[in-house]
C-alpha atoms as a PDB file:
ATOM      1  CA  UNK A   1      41.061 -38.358 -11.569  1.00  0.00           C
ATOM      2  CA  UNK A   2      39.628 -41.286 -13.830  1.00  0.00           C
ATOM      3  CA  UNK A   3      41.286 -43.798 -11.350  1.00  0.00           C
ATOM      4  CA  UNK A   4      39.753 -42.215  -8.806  1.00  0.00           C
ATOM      5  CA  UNK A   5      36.314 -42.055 -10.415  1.00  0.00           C
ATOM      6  CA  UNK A   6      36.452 -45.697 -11.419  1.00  0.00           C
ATOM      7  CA  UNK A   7      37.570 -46.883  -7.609  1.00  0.00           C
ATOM      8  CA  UNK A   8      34.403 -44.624  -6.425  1.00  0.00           C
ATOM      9  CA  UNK A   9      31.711 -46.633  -8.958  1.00  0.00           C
ATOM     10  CA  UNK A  10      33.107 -49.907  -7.656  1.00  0.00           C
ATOM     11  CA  UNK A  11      33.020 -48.996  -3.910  1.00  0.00           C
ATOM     12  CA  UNK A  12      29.242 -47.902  -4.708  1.00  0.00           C
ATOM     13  CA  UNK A  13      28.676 -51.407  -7.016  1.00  0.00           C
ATOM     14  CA  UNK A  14      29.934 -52.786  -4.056  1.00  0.00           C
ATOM     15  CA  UNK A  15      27.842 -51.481  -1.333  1.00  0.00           C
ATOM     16  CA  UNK A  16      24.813 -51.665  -3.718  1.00  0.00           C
ATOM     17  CA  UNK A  17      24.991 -55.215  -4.396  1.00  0.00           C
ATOM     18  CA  UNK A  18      25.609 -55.748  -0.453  1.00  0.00           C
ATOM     19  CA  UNK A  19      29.212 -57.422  -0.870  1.00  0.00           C
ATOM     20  CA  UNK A  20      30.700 -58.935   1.970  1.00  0.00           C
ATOM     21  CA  UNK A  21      32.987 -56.515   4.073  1.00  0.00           C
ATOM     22  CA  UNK A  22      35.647 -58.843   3.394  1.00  0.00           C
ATOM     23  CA  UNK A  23      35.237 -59.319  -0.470  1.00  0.00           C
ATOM     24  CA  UNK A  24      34.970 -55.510  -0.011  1.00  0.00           C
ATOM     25  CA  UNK A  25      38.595 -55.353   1.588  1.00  0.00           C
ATOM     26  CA  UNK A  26      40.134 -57.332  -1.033  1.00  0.00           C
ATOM     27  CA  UNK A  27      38.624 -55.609  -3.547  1.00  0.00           C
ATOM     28  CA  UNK A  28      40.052 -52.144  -2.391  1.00  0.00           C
ATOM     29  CA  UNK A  29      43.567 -53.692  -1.890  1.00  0.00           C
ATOM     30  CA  UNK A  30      43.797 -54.763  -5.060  1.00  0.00           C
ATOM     31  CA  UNK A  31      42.559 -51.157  -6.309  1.00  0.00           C
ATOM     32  CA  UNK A  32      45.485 -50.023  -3.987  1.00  0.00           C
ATOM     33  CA  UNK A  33      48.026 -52.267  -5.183  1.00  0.00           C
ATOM     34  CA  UNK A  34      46.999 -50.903  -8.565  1.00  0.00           C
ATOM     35  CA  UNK A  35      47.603 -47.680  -7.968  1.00  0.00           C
ATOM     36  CA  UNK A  36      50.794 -48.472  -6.283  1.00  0.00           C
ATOM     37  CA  UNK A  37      52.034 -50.033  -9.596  1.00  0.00           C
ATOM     38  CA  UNK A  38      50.799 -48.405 -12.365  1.00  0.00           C
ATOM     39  CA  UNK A  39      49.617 -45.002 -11.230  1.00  0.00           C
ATOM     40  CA  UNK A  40      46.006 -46.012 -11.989  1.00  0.00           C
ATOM     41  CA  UNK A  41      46.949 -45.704 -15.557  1.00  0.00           C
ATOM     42  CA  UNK A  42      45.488 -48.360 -17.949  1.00  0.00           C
ATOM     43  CA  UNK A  43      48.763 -49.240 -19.870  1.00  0.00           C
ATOM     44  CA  UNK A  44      46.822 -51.735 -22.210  1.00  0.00           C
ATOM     45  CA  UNK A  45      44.760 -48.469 -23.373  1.00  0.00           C
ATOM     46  CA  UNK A  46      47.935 -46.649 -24.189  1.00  0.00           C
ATOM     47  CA  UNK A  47      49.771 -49.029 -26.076  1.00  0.00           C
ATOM     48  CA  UNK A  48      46.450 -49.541 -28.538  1.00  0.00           C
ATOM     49  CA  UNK A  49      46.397 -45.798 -28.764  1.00  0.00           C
ATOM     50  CA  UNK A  50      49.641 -46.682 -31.184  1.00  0.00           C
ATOM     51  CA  UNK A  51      49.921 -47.770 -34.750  1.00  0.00           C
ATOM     52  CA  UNK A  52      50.688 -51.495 -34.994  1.00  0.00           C
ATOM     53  CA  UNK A  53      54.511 -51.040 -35.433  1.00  0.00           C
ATOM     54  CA  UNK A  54      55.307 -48.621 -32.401  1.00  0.00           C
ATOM     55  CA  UNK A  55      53.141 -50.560 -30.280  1.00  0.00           C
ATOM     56  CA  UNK A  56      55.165 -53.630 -31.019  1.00  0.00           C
ATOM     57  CA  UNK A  57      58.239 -51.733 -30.705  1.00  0.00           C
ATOM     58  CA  UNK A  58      57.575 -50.877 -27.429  1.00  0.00           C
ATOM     59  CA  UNK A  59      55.935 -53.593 -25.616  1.00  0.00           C
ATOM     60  CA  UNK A  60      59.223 -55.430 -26.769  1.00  0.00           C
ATOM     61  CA  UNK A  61      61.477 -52.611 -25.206  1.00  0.00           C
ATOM     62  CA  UNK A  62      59.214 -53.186 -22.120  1.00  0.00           C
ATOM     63  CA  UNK A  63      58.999 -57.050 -21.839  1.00  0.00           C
ATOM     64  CA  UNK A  64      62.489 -57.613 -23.531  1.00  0.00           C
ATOM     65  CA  UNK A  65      64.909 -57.587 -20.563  1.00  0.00           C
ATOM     66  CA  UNK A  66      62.386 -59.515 -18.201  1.00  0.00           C
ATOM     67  CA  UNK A  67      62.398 -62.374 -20.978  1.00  0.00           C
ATOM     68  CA  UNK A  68      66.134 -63.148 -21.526  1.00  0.00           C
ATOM     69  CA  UNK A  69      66.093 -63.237 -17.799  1.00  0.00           C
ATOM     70  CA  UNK A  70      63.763 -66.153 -17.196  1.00  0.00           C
ATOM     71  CA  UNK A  71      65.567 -69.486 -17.008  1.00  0.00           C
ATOM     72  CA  UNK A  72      63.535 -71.000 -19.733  1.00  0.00           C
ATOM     73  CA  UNK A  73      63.867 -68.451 -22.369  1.00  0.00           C
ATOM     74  CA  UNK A  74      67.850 -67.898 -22.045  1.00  0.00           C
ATOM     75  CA  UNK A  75      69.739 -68.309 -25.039  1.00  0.00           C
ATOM     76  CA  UNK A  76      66.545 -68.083 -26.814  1.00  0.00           C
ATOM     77  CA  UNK A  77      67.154 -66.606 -29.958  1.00  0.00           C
ATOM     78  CA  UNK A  78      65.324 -63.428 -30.367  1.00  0.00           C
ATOM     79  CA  UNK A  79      62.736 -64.293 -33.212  1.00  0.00           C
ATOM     80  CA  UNK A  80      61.071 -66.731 -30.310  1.00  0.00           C
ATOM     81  CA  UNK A  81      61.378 -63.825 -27.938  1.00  0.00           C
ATOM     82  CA  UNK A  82      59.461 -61.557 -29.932  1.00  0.00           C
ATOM     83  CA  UNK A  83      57.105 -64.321 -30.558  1.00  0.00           C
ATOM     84  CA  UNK A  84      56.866 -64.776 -26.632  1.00  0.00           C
ATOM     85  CA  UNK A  85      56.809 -61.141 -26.046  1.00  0.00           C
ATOM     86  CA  UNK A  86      53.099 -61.062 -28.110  1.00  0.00           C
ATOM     87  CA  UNK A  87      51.569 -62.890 -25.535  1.00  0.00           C
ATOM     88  CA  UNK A  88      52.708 -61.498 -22.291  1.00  0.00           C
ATOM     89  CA  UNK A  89      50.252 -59.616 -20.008  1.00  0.00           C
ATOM     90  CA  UNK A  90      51.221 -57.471 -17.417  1.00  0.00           C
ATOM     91  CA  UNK A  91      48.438 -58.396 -13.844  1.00  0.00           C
ATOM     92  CA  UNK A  92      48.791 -56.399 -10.463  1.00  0.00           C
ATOM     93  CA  UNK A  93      48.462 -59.968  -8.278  1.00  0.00           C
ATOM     94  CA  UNK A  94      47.543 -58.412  -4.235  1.00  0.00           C
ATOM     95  CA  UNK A  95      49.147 -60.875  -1.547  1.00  0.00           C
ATOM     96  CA  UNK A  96      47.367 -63.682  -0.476  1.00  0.00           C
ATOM     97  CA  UNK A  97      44.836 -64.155  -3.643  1.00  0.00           C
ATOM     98  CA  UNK A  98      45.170 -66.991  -5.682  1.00  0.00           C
ATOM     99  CA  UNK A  99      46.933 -67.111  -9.973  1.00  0.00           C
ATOM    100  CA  UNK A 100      45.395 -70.612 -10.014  1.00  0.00           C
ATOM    101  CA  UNK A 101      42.991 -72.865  -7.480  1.00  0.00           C
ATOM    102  CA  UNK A 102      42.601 -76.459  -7.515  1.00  0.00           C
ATOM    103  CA  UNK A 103      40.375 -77.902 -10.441  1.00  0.00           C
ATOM    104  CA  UNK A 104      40.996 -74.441 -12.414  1.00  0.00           C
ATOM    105  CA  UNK A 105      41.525 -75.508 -16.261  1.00  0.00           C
ATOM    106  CA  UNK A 106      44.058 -72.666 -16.981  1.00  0.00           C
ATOM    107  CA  UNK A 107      46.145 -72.104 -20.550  1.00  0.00           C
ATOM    108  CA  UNK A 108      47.791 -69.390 -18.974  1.00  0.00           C
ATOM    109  CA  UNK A 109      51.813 -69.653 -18.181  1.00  0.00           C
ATOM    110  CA  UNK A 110      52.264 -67.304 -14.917  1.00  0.00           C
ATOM    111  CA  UNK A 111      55.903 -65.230 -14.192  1.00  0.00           C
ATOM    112  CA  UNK A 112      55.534 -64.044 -10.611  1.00  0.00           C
ATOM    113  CA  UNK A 113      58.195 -60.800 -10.865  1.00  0.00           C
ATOM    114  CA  UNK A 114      57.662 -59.815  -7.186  1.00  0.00           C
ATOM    115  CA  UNK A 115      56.106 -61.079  -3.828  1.00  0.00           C
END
């Protein structure tokens, strides 16, 4: 229902503020592809809903598997993991938008995990 509610005040923000039918589109795929993936549910708000030390235990059960499976990080002992593991955020990317453009200054490190 909140999904819902919050994909209904940004198809009104959107048809307020006269966006382009094709900004529109992407806009709603990406709300699709959302729901798709995470149920609408706003994972980041549930894991701060924890105490410090559950939160951490459980992002790492989350994240741990996908890390000693990217080439860089095996063998990687598990202190640098967990150190790793801190800074990972989960994004819901829709096909054919863009992590990075040309001239973008980005500190970000991007694992693709599908598409």
């Amino acid at each position: 229902a909140e999904f819902n509610l919050r994909r209904d005040m940004v198809s009104t923000f959107l048809r307020i503020r006269d966006v382009p039918p094709a900004l529109r589109r992407r806009v709603h795929i990406y709300f699709d592809a959302l729901w798709d993936k995470k149920r609408g549910m706003d994972e980041n708000a549930v894991i701060k809903l924890l105490p410090s030390f559950l939160r951490h235990d459980l992002i790492w059960s989350i994240n741990r598997h996908f890390l000693e499976k990217v080439p860089m990080f095996i063998g990687a002992d598990a202190n640098c993991l967990m150190i790793m593991n801190k800074f990972l955020v989960h994004e819901v990317i829709t096909r054919g938008e863009f992590l990075v453009r040309t001239g973008d200054w980005e500190s970000s490190l991007f694992f693709v995990t599908s598409g």
